[in-house]
Protein backbone atom coordinates (compact mmCIF):
# COMPACT_ATOMS: atom_id res chain seq x y z
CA UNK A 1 125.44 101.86 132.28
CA UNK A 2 121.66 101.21 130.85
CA UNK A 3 120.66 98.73 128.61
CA UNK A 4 121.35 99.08 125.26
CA UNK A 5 117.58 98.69 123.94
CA UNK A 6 118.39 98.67 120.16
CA UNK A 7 118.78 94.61 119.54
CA UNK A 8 115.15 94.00 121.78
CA UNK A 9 113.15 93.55 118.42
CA UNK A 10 111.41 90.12 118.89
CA UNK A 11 110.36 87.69 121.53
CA UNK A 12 113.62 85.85 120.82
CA UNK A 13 116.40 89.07 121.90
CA UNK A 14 117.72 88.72 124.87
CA UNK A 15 115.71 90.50 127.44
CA UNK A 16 117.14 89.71 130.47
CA UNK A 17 118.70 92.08 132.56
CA UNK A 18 116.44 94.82 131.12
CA UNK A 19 115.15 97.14 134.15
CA UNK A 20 111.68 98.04 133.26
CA UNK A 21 109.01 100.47 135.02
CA UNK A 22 105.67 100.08 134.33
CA UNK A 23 103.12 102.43 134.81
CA UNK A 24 99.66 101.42 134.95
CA UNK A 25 98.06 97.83 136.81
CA UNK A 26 94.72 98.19 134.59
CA UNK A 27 94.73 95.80 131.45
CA UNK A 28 97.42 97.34 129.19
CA UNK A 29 99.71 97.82 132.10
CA UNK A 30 99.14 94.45 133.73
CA UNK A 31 99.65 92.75 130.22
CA UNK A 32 103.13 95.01 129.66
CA UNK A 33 104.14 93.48 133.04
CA UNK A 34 103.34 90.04 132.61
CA UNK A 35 104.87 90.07 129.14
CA UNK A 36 108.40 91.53 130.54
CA UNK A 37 108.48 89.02 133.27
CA UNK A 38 108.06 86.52 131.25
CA UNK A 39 110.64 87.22 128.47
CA UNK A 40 113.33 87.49 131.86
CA UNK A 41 113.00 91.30 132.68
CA UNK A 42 113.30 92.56 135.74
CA UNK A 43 109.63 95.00 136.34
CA UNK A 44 108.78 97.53 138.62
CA UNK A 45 105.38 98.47 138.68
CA UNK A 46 103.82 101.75 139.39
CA UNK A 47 100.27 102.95 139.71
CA UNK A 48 98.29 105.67 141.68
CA UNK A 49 95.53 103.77 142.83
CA UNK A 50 94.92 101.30 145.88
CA UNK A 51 91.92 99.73 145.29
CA UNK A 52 90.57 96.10 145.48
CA UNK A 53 91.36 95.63 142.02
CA UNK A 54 94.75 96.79 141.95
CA UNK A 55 95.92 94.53 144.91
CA UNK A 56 94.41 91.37 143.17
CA UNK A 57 96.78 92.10 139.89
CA UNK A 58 99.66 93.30 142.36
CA UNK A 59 99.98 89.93 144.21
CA UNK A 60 99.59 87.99 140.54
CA UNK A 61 102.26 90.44 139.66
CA UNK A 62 104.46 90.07 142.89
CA UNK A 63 104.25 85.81 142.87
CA UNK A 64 105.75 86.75 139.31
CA UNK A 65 108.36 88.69 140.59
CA UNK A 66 107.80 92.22 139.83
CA UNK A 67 107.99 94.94 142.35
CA UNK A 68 104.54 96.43 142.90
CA UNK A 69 104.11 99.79 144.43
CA UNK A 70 100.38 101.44 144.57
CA UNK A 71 99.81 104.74 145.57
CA UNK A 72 102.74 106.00 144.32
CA UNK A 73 102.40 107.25 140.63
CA UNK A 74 105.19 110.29 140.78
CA UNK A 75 108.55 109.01 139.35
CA UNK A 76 110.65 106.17 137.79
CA UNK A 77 112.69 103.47 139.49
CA UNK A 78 116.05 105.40 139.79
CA UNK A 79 117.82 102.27 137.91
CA UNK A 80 114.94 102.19 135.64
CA UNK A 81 116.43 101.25 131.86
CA UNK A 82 112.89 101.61 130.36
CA UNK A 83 109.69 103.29 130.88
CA UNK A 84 106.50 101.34 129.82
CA UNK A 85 103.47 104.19 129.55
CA UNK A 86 99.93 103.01 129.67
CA UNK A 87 97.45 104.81 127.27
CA UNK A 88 95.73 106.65 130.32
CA UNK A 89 98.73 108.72 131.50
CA UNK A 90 98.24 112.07 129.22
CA UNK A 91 102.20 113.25 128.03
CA UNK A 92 102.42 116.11 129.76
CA UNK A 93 101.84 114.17 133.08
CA UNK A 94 104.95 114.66 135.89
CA UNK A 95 105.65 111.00 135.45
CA UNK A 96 106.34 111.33 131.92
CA UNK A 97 108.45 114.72 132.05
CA UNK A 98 110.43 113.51 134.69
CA UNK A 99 111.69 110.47 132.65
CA UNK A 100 112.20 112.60 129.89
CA UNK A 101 114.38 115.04 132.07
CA UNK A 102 115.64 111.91 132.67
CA UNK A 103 116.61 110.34 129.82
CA UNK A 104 114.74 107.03 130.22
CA UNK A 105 113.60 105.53 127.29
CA UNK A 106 109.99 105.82 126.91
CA UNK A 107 107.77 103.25 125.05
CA UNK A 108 104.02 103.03 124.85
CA UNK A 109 101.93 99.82 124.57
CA UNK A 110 102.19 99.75 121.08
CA UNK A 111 106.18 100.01 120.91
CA UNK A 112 106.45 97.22 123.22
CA UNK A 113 103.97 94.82 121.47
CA UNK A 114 105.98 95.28 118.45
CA UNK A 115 109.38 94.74 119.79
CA UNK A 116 107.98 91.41 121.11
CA UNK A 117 106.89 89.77 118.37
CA UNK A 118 107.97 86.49 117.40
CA UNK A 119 110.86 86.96 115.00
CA UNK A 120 109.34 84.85 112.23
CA UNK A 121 105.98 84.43 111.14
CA UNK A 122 104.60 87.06 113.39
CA UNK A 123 101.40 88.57 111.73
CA UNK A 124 100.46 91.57 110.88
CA UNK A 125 98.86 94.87 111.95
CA UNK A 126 95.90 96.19 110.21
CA UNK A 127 95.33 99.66 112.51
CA UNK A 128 92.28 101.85 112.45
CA UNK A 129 91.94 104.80 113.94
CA UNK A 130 90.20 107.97 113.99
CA UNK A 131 87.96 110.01 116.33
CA UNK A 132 84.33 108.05 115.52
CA UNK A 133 84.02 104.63 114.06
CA UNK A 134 87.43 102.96 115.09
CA UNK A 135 86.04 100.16 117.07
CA UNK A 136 82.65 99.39 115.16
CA UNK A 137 85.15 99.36 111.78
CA UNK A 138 88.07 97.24 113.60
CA UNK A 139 85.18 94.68 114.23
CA UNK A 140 83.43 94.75 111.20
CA UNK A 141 87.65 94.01 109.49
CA UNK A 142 88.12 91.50 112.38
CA UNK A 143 84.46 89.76 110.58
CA UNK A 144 85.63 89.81 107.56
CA UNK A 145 88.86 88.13 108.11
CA UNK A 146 87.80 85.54 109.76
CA UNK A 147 84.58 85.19 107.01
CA UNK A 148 88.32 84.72 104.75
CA UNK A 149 89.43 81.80 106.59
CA UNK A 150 91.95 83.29 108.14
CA UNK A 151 92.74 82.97 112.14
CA UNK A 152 92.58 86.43 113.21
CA UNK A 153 91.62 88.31 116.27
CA UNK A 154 90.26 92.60 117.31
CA UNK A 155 93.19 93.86 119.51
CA UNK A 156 94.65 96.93 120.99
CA UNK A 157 92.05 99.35 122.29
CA UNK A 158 89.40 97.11 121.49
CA UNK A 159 88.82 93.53 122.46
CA UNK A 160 92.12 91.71 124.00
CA UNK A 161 95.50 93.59 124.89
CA UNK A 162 97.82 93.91 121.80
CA UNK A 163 100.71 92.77 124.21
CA UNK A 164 98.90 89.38 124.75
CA UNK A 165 97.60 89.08 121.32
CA UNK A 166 101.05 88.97 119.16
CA UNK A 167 101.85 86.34 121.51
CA UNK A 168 99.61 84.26 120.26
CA UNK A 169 101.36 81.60 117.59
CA UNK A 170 98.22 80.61 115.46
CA UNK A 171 97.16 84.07 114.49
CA UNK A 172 97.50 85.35 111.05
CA UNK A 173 96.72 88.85 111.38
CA UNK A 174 95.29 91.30 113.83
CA UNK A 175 92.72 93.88 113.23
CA UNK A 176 94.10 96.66 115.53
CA UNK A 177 92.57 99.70 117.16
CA UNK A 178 94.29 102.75 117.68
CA UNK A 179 93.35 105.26 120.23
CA UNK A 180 95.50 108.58 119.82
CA UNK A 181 96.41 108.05 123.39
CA UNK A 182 98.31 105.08 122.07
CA UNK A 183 100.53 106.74 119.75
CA UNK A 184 102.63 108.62 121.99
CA UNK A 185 106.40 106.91 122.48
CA UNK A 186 105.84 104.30 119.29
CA UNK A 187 108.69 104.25 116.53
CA UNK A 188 109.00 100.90 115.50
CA UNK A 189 105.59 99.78 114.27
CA UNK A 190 105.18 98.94 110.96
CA UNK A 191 101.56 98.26 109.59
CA UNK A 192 100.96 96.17 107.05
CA UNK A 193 98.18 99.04 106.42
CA UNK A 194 96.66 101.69 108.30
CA UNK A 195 93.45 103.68 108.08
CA UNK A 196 92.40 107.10 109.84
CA UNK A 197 88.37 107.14 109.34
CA UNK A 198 88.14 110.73 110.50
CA UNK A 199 89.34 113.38 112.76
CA UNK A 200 87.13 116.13 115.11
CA UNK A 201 87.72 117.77 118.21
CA UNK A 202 88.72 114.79 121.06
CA UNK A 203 91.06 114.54 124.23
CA UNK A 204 92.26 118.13 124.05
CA UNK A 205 92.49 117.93 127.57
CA UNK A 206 94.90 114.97 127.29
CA UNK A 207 97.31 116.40 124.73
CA UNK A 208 96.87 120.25 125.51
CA UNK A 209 95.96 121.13 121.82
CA UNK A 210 93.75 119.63 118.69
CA UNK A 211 96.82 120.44 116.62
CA UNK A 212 98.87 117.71 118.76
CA UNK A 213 96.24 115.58 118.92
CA UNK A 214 96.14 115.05 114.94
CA UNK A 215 99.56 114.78 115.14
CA UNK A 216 99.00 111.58 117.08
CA UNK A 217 96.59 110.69 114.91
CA UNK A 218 98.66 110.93 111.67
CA UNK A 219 101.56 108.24 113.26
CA UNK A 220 99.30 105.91 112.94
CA UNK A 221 100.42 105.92 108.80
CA UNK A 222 104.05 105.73 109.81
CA UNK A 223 105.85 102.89 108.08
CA UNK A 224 102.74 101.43 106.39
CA UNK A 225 103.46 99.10 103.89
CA UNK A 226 101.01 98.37 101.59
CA UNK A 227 97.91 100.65 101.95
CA UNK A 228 97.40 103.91 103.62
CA UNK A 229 93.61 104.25 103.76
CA UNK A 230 92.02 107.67 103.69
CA UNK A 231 88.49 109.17 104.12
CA UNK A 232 87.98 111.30 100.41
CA UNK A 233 84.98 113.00 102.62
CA UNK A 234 87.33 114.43 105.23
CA UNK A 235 90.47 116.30 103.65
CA UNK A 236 92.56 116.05 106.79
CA UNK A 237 92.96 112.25 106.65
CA UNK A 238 94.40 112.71 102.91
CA UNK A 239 96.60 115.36 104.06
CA UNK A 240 97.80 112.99 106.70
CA UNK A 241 98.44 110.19 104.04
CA UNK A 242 100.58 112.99 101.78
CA UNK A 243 102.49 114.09 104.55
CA UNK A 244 103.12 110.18 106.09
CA UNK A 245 106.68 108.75 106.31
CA UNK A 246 105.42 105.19 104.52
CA UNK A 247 108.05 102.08 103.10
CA UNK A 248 108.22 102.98 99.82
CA UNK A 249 105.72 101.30 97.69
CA UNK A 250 102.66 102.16 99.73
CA UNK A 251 99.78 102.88 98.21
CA UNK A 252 97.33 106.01 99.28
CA UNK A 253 93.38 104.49 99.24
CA UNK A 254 90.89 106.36 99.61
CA UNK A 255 87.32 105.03 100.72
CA UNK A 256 84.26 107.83 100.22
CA UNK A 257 80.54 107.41 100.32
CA UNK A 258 80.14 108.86 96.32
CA UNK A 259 81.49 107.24 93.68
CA UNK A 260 84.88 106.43 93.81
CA UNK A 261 87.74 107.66 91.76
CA UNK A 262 90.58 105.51 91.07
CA UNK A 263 92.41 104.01 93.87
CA UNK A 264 89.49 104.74 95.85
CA UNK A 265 86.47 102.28 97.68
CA UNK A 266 82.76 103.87 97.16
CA UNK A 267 79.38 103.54 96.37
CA UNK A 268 77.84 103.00 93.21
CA UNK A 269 73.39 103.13 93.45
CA UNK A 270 73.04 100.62 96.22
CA UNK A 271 76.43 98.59 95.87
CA UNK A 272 80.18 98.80 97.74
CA UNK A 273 82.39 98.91 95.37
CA UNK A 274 86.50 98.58 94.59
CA UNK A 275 88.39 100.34 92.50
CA UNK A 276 91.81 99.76 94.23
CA UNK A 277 92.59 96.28 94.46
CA UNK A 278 91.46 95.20 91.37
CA UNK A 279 93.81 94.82 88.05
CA UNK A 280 91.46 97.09 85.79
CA UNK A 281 90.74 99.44 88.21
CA UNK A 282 91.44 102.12 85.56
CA UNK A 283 87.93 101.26 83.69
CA UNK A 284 85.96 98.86 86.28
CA UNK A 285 84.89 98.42 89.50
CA UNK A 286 84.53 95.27 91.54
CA UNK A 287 81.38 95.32 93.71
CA UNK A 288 81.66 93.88 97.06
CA UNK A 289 78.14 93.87 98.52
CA UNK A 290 75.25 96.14 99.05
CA UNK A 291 74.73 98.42 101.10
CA UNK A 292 72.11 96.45 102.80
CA UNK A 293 74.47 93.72 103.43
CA UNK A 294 75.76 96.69 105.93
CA UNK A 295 73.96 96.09 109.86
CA UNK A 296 72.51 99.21 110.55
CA UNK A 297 73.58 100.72 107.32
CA UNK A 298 73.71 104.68 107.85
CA UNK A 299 76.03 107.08 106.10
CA UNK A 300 78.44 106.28 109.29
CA UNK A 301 78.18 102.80 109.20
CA UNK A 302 78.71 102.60 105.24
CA UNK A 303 81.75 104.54 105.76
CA UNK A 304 83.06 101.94 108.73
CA UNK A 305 82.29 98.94 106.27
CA UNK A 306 84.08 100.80 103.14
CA UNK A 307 87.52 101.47 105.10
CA UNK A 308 87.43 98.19 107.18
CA UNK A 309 87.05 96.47 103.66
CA UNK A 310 89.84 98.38 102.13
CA UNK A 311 91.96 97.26 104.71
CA UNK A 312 91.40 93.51 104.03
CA UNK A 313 91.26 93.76 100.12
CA UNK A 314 94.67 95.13 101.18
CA UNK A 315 95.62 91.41 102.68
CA UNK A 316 94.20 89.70 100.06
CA UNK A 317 90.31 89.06 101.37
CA UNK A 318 88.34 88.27 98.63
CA UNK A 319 85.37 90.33 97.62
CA UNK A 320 82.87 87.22 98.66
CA UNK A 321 84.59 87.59 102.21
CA UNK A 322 83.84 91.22 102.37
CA UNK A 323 79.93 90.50 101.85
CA UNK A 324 80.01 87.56 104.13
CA UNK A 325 82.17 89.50 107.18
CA UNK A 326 79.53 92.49 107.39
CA UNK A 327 76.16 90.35 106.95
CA UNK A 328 77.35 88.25 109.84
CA UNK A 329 78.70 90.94 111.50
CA UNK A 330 77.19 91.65 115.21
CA UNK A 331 77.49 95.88 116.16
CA UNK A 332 79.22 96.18 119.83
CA UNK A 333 76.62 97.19 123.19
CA UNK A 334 76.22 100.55 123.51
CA UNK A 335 76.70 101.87 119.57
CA UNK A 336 72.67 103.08 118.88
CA UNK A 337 71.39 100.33 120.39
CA UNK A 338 67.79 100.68 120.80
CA UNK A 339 66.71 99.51 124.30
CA UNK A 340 63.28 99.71 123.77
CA UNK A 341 60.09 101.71 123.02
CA UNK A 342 57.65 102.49 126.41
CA UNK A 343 54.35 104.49 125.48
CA UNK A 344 55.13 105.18 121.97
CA UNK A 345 58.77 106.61 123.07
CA UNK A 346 61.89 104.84 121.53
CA UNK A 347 65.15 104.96 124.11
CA UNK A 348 67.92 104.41 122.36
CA UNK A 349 71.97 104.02 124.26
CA UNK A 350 74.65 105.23 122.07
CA UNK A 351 76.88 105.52 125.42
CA UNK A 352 79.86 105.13 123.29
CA UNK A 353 79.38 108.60 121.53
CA UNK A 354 82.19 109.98 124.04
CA UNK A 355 82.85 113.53 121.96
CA UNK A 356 80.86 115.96 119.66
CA UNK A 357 81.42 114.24 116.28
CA UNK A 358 80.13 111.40 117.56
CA UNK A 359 76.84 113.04 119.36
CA UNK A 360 76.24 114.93 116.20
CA UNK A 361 76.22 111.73 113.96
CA UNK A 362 73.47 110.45 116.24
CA UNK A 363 71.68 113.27 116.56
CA UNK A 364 70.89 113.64 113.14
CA UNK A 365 69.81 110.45 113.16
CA UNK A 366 66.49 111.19 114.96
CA UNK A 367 64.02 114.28 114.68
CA UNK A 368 62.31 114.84 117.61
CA UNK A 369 64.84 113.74 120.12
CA UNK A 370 65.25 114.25 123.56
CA UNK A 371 68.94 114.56 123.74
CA UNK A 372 70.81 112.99 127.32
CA UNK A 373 74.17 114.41 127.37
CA UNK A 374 77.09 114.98 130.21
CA UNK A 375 79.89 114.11 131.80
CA UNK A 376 83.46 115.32 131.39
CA UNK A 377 83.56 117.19 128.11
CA UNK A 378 87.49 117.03 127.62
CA UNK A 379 87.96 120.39 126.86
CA UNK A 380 85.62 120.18 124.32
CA UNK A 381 82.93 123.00 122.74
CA UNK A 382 79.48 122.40 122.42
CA UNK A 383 78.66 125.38 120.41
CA UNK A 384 78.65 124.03 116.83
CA UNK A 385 76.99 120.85 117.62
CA UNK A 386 73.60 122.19 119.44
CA UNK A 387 73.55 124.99 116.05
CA UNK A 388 73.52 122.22 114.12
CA UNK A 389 71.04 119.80 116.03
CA UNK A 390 68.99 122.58 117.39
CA UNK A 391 65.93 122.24 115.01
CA UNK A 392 65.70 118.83 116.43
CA UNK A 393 65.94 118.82 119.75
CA UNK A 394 62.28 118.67 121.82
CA UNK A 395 64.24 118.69 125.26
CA UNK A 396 68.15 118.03 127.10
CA UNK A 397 69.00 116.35 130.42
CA UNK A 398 72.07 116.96 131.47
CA UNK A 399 74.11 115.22 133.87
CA UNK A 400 77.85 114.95 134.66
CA UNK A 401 80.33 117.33 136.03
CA UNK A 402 80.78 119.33 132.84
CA UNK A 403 77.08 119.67 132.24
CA UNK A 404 77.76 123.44 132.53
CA UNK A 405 78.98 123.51 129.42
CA UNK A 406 76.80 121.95 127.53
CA UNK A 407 74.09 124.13 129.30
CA UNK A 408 75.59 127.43 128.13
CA UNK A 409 75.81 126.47 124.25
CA UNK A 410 71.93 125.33 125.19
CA UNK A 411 71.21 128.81 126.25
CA UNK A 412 73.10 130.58 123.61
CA UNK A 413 72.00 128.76 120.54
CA UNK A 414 68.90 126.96 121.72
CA UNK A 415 67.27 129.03 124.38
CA UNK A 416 63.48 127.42 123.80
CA UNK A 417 64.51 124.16 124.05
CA UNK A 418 63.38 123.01 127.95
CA UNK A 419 67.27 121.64 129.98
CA UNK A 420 66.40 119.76 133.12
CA UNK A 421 69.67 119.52 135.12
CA UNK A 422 70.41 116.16 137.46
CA UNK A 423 72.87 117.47 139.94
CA UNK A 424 73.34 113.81 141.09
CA UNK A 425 76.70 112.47 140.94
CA UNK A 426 76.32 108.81 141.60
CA UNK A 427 75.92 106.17 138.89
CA UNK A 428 72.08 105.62 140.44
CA UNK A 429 71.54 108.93 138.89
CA UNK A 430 70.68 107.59 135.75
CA UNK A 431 67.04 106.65 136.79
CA UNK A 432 66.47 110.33 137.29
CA UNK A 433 68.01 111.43 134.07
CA UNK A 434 65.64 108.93 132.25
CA UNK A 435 62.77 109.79 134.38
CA UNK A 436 63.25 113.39 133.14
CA UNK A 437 63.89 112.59 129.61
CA UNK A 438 60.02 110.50 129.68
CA UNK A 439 58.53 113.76 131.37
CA UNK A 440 59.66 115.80 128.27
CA UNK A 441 59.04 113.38 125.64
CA UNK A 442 56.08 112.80 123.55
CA UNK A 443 54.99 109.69 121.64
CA UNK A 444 57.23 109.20 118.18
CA UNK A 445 60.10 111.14 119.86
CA UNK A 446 63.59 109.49 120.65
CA UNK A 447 64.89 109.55 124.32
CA UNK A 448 69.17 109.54 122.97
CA UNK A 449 71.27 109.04 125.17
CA UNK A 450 74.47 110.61 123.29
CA UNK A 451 76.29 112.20 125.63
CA UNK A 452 79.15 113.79 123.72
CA UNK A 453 81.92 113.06 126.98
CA UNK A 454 83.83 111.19 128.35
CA UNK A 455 82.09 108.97 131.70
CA UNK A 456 84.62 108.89 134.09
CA UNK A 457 83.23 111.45 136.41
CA UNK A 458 79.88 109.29 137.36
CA UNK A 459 80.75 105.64 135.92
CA UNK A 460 83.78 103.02 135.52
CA UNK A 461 83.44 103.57 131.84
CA UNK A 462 81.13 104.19 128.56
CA UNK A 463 79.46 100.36 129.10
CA UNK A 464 78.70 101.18 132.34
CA UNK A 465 77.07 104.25 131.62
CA UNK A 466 74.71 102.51 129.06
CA UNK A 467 74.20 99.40 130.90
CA UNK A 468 72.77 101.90 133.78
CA UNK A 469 70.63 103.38 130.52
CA UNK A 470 69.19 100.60 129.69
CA UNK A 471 68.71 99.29 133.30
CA UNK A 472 66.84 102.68 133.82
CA UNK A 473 64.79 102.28 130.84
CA UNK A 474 64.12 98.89 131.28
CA UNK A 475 62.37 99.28 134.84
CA UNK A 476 60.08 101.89 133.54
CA UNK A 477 58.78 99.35 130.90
C-alpha cells in the first residue's frame, strides 16, 4: 500500500515513512533531498551524471542516509511512494512517463516547497514569471521589500533554492521566480500574487509545443489570492489572467508602459504611477517614482520595475519603498552589461538573452551592432528576429551547435550582412568569436553579445558564457 500523500501539507505532517525518489543531484534536487531527509523520509536519489560534482553531493547525501545512484537516470525506485522532478528533466522524458504509467505521484520543486512549509506563519509567495525579465523583475521586488523593512529573500529559479528558503523562520515573504520548467506537477501552490511579464517563443524543445509551453506559463496564476498581475502591452498575459482558476476575490492588475487605466500600473510623462492600490483609484493616481529612479531605465526595464512594484503594492509596500527598492537596486552580471569600449568599439554581454524575445529587445537597443549569437536554439526560429533587426546589423559571429540556424534566416533575410562562423566547440572559443566580432566592427558600433540560445552546448551555463565574454574582451584591452 503507498503513502497516502494528502495530510503532507506543512513541515509539521508526519513524513516519515514516505518513500521518495529524487531525480536530479544539481541544486534543486540536492535541496529536495536534504529537505526529505530531514523531515524523516526515506530518499532515493537518481541522476544521469557521474561527475566530480555529483559524487561530492552523493556522499553528503549518503552520510544523510539517502540512497544515491549516478549513472542511472531511467526509472523509479519500484517501492517509490513519490516522485520528486527537478526543473531540468523535460515531461516527456522516459523517467517521467514511466512513473506516470506507473502511477507514482509526481511533484515538482515547487509542489514540494509548498507542502513543507511551516504550518503557521509561513510567508508568502510573490511569483514572476514570463519568457524575458523574470529574474531582473524578481530582484528589483526582492529590493523593494527589503527597502519596506521587511525580511525577505529572491528564491526559486533565481538566487537560493525555494526548498531551503521556506525553511527559513525569520522571512516574511519571498520574491519567487518561476521558470515554465517549474510548473509541471504543482497543484497546491497558492500565491499571495502572481505576475506573467510576457510570453514569446522559449523551450519548445522541452515541452514539444509553444501552445504547452503557455500553458505552463498560465499555472503560474493558479490560486492567486490577491493580485494577478498582467502585461496590458501583451494580450496573452490578460487572456491568461481571464482564463486563471484564482481564490475568489483576486484582483486582475494590469501594469503597461502608457497610461494606465484603472486597476492598472503605468506611466504618466516621466513618473510610475498606481492606479490599483490606491482608494481613489477611480479619479487619481499615486506616483511612485520616476522613471529615472529605474537603473538602466529602457522600455524593458520600465516594464520589470512597473510589475515587480505591483506585486509589492499588492503586500502592502508603500509607494516611498517602491522609489527607494529600484534606486538602490543593483542589475544581475550578464543583463547588458557593458564590459568595456577598446578603439572606439563598445562590447557589451547580455549572455542572459537565452531566446529570440530576449535578443530582439537588445538588439534594438544598439544601431550599428555586431550581433554574437549561438548555441542551442531550442527549437526556436530565427526568421522574424533578423527581419526585424536587419537594418541594424553591420556583421554576425556565430558560434554554437545550432549556429546553422541562425545562419540560414541570415542568408534569407539579410544576405549583405558579412557571418563569420567559429566552428570551435570549446568554451576557449570565445576569444575567436570576439576576435572576429573586432575585425568587423568599426568605431561607434556595438560588439552584442545576445545570443538568442540556450549555452549548454559550449559552457556550464549563461554566466559562464559571459564571464568568457568579458574575459575575451578584457585581454584585447
Amino acid at each position: 500500500m503507498t503513502h497516502d500523500l494528502t495530510p503532507l501539507t506543512s513541515s509539521a505532517s508526519d513524513w516519515s515513512g514516505l518513500r521518495a525518489t529524487v531525480a536530479g543531484i544539481g541544486i534543486a534536487g540536492f535541496a529536495a533531498a536534504d529537505a526529505l531527509l530531514d523531515l524523516g523520509a526515506q530518499v532515493t536519489v537518481i541522476d544521469a551524471g557521474d561527475g566530480d560534482k555529483q559524487r561530492e553531493r552523493a556522499a553528503i547525501l549518503e552520510i544523510l542516509g539517502a540512497d544515491v545512484r549516478l549513472g542511472d537516470h531511467s526509472s523509479c525506485a519500484d517501492d517509490t511512494d513519490v516522485y520528486v522532478v527537478s526543473p531540468g528533466i523535460p515531461p516527456h522524458a522516459p523517467v517521467i512517463r514511466s512513473a506516470i504509467e506507473r502511477g507514482i505521484p509526481l511533484w515538482g520543486e515547487l509542489e514540494l516547497a509548498w507542502r513543507i512549509r511551516p504550518p503557521e506563519g509561513a510567508a508568502p509567495w510573490l511569483c514572476i514569471t514570463g519568457t524575458n525579465g523574470k529574474t531582473t523583475s524578481t530582484l528589483m521586488l526582492d529590493a523593494i521589500l527589503r527597502a519596506g523593512g521587511l525580511s525577505s529573500t529572491a528564491a526559486g529559479n533565481v538566487g537560493a533554492s525555494l526548498v531551503d528558503a521556506v525553511r527559513r523562520p525569520e522571512l516574511e515573504v519571498i520574491a519567487t521566480e518561476v521558470s515554465a520548467t517549474q510548473m509541471p506537477f504543482v497543484t497546491s501552490m497558492s500565491p499571495l500574487s502572481a505576475a506573467c511579464l510576457n510570453l514569446a517563443p522559449d523551450h519548445v524543445d522541452f515541452f514539444g509545443s509553444m501552445e504547452e509551453y503557455a500553458r505552463n506559463k498560465a499555472l503560474v496564476y493558479r490560486h492567486a489570492q490577491v493580485a494577478a498581475v498582467y502585461n496590458v502591452d501583451d494580450p496573452i498575459t490578460e487572456q491568461m489572467v481571464r482564463d486563471a482558476d484564482v481564490v475568489e476575490g483576486c484582483r486582475a492588475v494590469g501594469f503597461t508602459l502608457g497610461i494606465p487605466g484603472l486597476s492598472m500600473l503605468g506611466v504618466v510623462d516621466d513618473a510610475l504611477v498606481d492606479r490599483a492600490f490606491i482608494a481613489e483609484r477611480a479619479s487619481a493616481a499615486q506616483e511612485l517614482c520616476t522613471v529615472g529612479d529605474v537603473p538602466n531605465s529602457s522600455p524593458a526595464n520600465v516594464a520589470n520595475a512597473l510589475a515587480a512594484a505591483a506585486l509589492a503594492r499588492s503586500f502592502g509596500v508603500t509607494p516611498g519603498a517602491v522609489r527607494e527598492g529600484l534606486r538602490s537596486f543593483t542589475p544581475a552580471p550578464h543583463r547588458i552589461a557593458l564590459v568595456a569600449e577598446v578603439d572606439g568599439v563598445r562590447y557589451v554581454d547580455d549572455s542572459k538573452a537565452t531566446n529570440t524575445h530576449a535578443a530582439s529587445t537588445s538588439l534594438r537597443a544598439y544601431d550599428p551592432v555586431v550581433w554574437i549569437a549561438g548555441g542551442q536554439a531550442k527549437g526556436q526560429s530565427f526568421d522574424e528576429l533578423v527581419q526585424m533587426v536587419a537594418g541594424r546589423l553591420r556583421g554576425v559571429v556565430l558560434l554554437g551547435v545550432d549556429r546553422g540556424v541562425i545562419r540560414a534566416a541570415l542568408e534569407a533575410h539579410a544576405p549583405d550582412v558579412p557571418i563569420v562562423e567559429v566552428t570551435d566547440s570549446s568554451a576557449e572559443a570565445m576569444a575567436e568569436v570576439v576576435a572576429a566580432a573586432a575585425r568587423l566592427a568599426q568605431a561607434g558600433d556595438t560588439v552584442l553579445l545576445a545570443p538568442g540560445c540556450a549555452s549548454w552546448d559550449m559552457f556550464r551555463d549563461y554566466g559562464h558564457r559571459g564571464d568568457a565574454f568579458a574575459d575575451a574582451v578584457r585581454a584585447r584591452a
